[in-house]
Protein backbone atom coordinates (compact mmCIF):
# COMPACT_ATOMS: atom_id res chain seq x y z
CA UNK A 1 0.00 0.00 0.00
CA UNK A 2 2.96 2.28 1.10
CA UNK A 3 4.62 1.28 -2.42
CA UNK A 4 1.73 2.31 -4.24
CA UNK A 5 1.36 5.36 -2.82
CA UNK A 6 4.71 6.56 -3.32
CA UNK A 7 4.21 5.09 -7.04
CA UNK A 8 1.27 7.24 -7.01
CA UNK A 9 3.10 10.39 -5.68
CA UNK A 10 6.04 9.99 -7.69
CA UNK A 11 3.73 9.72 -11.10
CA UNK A 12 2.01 12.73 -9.74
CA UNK A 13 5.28 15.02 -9.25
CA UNK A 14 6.97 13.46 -12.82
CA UNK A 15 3.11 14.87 -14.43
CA UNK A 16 3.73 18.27 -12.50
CA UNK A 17 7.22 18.43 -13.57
CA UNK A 18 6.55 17.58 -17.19
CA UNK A 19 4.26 19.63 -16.94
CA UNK A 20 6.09 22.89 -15.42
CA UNK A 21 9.32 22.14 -17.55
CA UNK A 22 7.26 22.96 -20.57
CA UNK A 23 6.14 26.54 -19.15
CA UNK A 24 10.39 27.38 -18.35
CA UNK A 25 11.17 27.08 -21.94
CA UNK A 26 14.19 29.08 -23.18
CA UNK A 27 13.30 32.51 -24.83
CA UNK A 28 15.37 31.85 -27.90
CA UNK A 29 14.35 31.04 -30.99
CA UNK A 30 14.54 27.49 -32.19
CA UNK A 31 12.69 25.62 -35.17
CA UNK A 32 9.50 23.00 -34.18
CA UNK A 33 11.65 20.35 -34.48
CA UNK A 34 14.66 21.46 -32.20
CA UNK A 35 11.75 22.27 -30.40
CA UNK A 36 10.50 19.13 -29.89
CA UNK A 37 13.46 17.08 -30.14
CA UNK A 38 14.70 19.40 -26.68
CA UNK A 39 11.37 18.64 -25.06
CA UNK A 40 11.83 14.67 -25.78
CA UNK A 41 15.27 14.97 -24.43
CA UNK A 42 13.77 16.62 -20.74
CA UNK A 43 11.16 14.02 -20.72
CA UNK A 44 13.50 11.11 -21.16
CA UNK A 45 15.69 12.42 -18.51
CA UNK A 46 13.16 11.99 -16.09
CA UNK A 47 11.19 9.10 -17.23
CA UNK A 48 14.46 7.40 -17.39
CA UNK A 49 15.03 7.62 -14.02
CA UNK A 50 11.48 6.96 -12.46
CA UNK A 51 10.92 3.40 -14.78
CA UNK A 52 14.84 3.20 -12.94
CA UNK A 53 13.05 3.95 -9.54
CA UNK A 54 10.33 1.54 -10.58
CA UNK A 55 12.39 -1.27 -11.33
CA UNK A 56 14.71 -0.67 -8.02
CA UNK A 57 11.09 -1.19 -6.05
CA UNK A 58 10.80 -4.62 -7.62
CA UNK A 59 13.92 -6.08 -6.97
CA UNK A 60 14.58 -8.35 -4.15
CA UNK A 61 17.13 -7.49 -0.91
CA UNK A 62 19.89 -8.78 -2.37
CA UNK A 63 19.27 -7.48 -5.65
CA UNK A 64 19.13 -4.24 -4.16
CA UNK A 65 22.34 -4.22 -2.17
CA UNK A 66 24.26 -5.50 -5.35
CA UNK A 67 22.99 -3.10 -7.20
CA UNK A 68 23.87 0.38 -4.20
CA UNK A 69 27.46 -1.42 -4.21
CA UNK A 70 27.49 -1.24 -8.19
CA UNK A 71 26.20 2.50 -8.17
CA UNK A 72 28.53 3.45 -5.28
CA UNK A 73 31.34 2.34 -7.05
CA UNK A 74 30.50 3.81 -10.81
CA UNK A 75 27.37 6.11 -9.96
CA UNK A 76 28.32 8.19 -7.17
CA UNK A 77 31.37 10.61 -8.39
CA UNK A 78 30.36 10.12 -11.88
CA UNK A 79 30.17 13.11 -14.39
CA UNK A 80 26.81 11.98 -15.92
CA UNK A 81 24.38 13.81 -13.89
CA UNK A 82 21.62 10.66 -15.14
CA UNK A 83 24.09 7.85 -13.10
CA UNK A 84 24.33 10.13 -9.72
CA UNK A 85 20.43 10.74 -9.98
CA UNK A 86 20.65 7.08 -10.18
CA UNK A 87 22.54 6.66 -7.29
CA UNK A 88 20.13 9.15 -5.78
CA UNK A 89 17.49 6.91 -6.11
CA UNK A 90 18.84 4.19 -4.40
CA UNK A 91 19.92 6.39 -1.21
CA UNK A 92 15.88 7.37 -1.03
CA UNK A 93 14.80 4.05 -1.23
CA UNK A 94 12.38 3.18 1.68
CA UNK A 95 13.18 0.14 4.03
CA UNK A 96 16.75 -0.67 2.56
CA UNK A 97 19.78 -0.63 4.95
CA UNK A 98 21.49 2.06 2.80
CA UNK A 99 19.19 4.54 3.22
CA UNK A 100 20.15 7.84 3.82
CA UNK A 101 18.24 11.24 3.45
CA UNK A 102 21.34 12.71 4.65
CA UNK A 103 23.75 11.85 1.85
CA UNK A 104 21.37 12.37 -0.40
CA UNK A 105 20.43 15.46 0.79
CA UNK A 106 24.13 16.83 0.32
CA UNK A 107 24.71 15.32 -3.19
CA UNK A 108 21.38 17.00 -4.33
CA UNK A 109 23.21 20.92 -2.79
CA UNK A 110 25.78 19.67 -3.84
CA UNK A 111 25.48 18.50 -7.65
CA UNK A 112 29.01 19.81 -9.69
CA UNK A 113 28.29 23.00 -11.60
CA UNK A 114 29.48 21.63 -15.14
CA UNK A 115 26.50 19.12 -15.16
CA UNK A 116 23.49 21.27 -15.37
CA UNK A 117 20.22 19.10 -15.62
CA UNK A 118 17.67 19.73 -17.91
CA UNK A 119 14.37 21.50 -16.86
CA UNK A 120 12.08 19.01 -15.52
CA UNK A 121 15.37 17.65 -13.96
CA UNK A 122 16.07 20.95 -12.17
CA UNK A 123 12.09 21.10 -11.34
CA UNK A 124 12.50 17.38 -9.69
CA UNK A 125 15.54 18.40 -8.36
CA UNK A 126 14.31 21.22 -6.44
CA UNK A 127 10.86 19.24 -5.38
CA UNK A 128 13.51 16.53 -3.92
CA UNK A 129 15.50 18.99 -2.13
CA UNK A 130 12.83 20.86 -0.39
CA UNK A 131 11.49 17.59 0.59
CA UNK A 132 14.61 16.45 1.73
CA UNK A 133 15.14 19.53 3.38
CA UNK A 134 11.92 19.42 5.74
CA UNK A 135 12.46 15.69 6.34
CA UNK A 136 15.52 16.46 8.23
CA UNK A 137 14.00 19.51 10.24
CA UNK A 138 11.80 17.37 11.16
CA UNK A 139 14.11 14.54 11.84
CA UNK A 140 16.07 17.20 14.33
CA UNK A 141 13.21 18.40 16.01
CA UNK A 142 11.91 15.27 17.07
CA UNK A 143 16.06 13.97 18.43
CA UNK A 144 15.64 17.26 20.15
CA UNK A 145 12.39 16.63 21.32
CA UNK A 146 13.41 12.63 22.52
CA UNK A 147 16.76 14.45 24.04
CA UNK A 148 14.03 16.73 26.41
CA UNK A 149 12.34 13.54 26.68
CA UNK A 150 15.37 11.67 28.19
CA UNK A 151 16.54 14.55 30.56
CA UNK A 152 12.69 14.78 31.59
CA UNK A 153 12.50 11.25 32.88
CA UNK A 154 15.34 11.24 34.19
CA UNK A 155 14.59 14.71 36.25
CA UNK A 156 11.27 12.59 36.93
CA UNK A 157 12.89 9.99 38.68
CA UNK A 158 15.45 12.33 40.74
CA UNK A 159 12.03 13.27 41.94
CA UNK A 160 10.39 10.35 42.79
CA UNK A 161 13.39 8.64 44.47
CA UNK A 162 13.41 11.81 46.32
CA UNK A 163 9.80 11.06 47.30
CA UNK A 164 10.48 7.47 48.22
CA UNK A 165 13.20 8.67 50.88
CA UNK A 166 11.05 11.04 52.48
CA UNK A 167 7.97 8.23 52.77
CA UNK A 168 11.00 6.05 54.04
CA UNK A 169 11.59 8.85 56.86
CA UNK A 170 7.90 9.56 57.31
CA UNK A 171 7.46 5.53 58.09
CA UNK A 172 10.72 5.80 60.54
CA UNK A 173 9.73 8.64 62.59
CA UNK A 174 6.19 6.62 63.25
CA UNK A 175 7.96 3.68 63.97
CA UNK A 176 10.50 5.56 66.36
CA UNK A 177 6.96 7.65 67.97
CA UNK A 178 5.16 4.63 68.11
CA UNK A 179 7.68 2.61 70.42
């Protein structure tokens, strides 16, 4: 269900994208068919890579971890911006051991200048960084939040035991009154 939904989501954004890299066309002037032949180009770039997120999603465990140790190798410092969106993918993957919004994260602000992407690229590029970017607010707020959590138990029981020593005085002085 979780699958699908993200399959959902990501067909959604590519449609938006698609759809908003047509609007940012270049001023210039070009004939119908450079036209076009540009626009099939964008496209491709990202429908490339999300039938490459699709088929990531149906491969098995071990699959998978072949194929990170593959990218990591070949994908990760490569000067094809398509193989190091590739190895993008994989890092976002949900429920895989190499996970990491983190990395990710930095190789999307930090993408070399002499690759530029093409439009619907740079439009996925910017939806996945401002995602990226609230997912790990979020993911410090709430290790703040469990850090305040911590210190507040632990102030909690500092309290109590205090508690439990003056009941264990309170019982001692009756005992001591009582004889």
């Amino acid at each position: 269900m979780k699958t699908n939904y993200l399959l959902l989501l990501l067909l959604g954004l590519t449609f938006f994208i698609l759809l908003t890299g047509c609007v940012h066309m270049q001023p210039k002037t070009l004939t119908e068919s450079e036209t076009l032949a540009n626009q099939q180009v964008s496209q491709d770039d990202l429908n490339e890579l999300m039938q490459y997120y699709h088929l990531l999603q149906q491969k098995s465990a071990l699959e998978l971890a072949w194929e990170y140790n593959y990218a990591n190798s070949h994908y990760k410092n490569s000067a094809e911006i398509q193989e190091q969106y590739k190895f993008l993918m994989l890092l976002l993957l949900p429920n895989t051991q190499f996970r990491n919004t983190q990395s990710a994260l930095d190789m999307l602000e930090n993408l070399p200048e002499m690759t530029e992407p093409s439009s619907n690229l740079a439009a996925f590029t910017n939806i996945l960084l401002a995602l990226l970017q609230e997912q790990q607010s979020a993911t410090d707020q709430q290790q703040q939040l469990a850090a305040k959590l911590r210190a507040a138990e632990i102030q909690v029981k500092a309290l109590q035991d205090k508690i439990n020593v003056i009941k264990d005085l309170e019982k001692n002085l009756m005992r001591r009154n009582a004889l």
